[in-house]
C-alpha atoms as a PDB file:
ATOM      1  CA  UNK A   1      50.449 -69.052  -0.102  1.00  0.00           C
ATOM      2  CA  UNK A   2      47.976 -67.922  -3.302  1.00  0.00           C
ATOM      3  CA  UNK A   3      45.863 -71.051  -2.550  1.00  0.00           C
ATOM      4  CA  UNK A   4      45.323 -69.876   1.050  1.00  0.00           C
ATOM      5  CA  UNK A   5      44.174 -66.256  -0.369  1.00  0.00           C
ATOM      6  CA  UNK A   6      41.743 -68.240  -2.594  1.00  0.00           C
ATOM      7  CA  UNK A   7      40.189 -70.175   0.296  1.00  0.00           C
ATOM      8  CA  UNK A   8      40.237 -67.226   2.121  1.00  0.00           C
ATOM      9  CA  UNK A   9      38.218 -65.058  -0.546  1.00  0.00           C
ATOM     10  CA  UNK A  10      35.981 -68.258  -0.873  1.00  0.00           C
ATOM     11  CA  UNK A  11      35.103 -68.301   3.030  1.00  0.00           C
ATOM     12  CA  UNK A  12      34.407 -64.533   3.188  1.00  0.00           C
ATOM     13  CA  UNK A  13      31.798 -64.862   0.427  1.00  0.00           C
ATOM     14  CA  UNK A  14      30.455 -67.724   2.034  1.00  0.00           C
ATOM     15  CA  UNK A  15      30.473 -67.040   5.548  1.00  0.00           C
ATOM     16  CA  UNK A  16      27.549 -64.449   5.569  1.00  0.00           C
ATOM     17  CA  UNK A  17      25.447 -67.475   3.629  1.00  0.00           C
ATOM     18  CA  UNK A  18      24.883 -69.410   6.644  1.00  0.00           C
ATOM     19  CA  UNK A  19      21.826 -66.481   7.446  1.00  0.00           C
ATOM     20  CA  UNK A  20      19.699 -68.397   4.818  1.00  0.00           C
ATOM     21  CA  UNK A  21      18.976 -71.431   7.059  1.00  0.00           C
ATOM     22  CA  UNK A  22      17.977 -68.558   9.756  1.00  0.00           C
ATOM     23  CA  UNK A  23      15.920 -66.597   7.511  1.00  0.00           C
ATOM     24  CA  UNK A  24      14.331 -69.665   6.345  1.00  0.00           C
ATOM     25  CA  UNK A  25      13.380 -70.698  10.110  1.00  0.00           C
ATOM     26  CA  UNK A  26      11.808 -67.517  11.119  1.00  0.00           C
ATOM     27  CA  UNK A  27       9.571 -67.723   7.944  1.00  0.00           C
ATOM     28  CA  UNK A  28       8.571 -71.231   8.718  1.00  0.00           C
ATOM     29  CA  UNK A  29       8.186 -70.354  12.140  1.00  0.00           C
ATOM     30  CA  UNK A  30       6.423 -67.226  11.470  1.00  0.00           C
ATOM     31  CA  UNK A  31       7.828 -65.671  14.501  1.00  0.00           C
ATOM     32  CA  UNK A  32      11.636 -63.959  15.646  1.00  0.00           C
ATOM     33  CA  UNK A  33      10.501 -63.841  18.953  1.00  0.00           C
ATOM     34  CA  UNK A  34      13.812 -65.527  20.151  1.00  0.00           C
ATOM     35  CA  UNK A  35      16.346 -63.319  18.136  1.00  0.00           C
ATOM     36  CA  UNK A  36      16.924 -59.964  20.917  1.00  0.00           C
ATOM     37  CA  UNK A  37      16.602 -56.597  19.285  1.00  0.00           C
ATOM     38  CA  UNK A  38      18.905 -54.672  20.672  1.00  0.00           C
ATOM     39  CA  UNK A  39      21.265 -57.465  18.800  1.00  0.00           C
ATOM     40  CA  UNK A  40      20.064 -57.451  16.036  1.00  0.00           C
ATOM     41  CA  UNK A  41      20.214 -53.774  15.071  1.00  0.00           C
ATOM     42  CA  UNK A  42      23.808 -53.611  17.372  1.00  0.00           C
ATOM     43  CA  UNK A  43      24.893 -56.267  14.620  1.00  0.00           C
ATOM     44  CA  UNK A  44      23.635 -54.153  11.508  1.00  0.00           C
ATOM     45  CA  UNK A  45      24.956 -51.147  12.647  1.00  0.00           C
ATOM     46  CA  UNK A  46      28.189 -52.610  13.191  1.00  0.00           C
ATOM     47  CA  UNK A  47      28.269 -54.113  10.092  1.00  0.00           C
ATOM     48  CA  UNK A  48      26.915 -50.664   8.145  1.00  0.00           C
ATOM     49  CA  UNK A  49      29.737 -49.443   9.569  1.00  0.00           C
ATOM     50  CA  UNK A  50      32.574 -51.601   8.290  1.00  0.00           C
ATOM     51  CA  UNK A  51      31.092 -51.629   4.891  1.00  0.00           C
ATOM     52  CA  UNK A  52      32.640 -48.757   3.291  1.00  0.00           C
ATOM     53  CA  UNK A  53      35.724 -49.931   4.574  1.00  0.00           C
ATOM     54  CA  UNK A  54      34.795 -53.997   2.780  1.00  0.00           C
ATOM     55  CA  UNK A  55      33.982 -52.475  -0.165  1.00  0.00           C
ATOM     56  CA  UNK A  56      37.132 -50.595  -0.641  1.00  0.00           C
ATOM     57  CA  UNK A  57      39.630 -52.708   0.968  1.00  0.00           C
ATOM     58  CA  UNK A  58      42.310 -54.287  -1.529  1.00  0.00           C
ATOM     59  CA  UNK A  59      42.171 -57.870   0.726  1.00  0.00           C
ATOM     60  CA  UNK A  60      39.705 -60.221  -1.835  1.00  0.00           C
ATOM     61  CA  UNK A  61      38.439 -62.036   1.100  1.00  0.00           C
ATOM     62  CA  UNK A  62      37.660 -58.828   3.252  1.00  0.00           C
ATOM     63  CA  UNK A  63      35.718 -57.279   0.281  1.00  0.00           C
ATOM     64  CA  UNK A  64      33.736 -60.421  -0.547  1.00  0.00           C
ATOM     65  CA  UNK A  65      32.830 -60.820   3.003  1.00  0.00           C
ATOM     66  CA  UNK A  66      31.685 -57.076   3.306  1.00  0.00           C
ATOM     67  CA  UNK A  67      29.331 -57.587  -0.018  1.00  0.00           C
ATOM     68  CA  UNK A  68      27.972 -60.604   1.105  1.00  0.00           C
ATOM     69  CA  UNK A  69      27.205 -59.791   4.679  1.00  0.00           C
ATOM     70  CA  UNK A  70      25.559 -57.027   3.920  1.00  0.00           C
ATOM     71  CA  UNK A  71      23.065 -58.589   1.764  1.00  0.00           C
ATOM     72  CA  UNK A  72      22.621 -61.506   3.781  1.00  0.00           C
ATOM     73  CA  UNK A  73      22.413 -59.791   7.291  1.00  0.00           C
ATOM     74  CA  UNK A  74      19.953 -57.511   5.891  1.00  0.00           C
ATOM     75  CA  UNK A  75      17.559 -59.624   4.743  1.00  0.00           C
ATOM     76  CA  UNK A  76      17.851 -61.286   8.577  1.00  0.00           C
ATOM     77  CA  UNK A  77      16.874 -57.340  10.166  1.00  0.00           C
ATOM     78  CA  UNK A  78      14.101 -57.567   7.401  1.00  0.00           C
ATOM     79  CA  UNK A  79      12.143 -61.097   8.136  1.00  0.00           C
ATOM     80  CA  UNK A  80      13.180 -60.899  11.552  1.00  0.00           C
ATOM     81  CA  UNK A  81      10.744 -57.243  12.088  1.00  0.00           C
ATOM     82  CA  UNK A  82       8.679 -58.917  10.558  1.00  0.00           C
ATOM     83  CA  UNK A  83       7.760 -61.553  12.260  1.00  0.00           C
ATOM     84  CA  UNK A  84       8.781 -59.793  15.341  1.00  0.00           C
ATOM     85  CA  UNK A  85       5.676 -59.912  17.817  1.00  0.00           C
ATOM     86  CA  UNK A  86       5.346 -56.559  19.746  1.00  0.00           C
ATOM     87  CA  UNK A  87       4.993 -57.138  23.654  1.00  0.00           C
ATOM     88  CA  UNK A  88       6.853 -60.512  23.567  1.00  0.00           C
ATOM     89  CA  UNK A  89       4.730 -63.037  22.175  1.00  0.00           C
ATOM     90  CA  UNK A  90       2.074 -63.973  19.903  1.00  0.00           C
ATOM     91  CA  UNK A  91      -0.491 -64.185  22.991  1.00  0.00           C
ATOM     92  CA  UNK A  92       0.069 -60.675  23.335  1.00  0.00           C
ATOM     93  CA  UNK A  93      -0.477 -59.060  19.985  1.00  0.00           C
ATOM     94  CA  UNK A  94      -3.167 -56.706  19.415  1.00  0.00           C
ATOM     95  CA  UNK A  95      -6.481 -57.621  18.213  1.00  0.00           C
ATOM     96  CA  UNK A  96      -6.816 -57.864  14.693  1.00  0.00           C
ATOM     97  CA  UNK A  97      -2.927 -58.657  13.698  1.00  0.00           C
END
């Protein structure tokens, strides 16, 4: 049973690391005209939420999951305002952006 808790932990801290290849794509791209708002920020909050309760929680796997999302799904809300294009599309952006 300890080797399950230890995959466990391992998969919590890793889970939230699979936003790096999304990250990455919206950079490249330059746009996150395809990732929905009101999803993203619904996410965040959600996961703001939980946090205090990750952080303090005694499960290994729960905590390292709540540290690691946090950092991970921020920096997706970050790059994806970014290179979020107001009025749905780059052939709509105001002049001079």
């Amino acid at each position: 049973m300890d080797i399950l808790f230890k995959i466990s932990a391992w998969a919590g801290a890793v889970l939230p690391l699979f936003n790096i290849p999304l990250i990455t794509r919206i950079i490249k791209r330059k746009s996150a005209d395809d990732i929905s708002l009101v999803w993203l920020f619904g996410v965040w909050v959600c996961i703001l939420l939980m946090t205090p309760a990750a952080l303090t929680s005694q499960d290994i796997a729960f905590r390292a999951f709540g540290w690691t999302n946090i950092i991970f799904f921020t920096g997706v809300v970050i790059v994806t305002v970014k290179y979020h294009h107001k009025m749905g599309g780059k052939g709509n952006r105001p002049r001079g952006t």
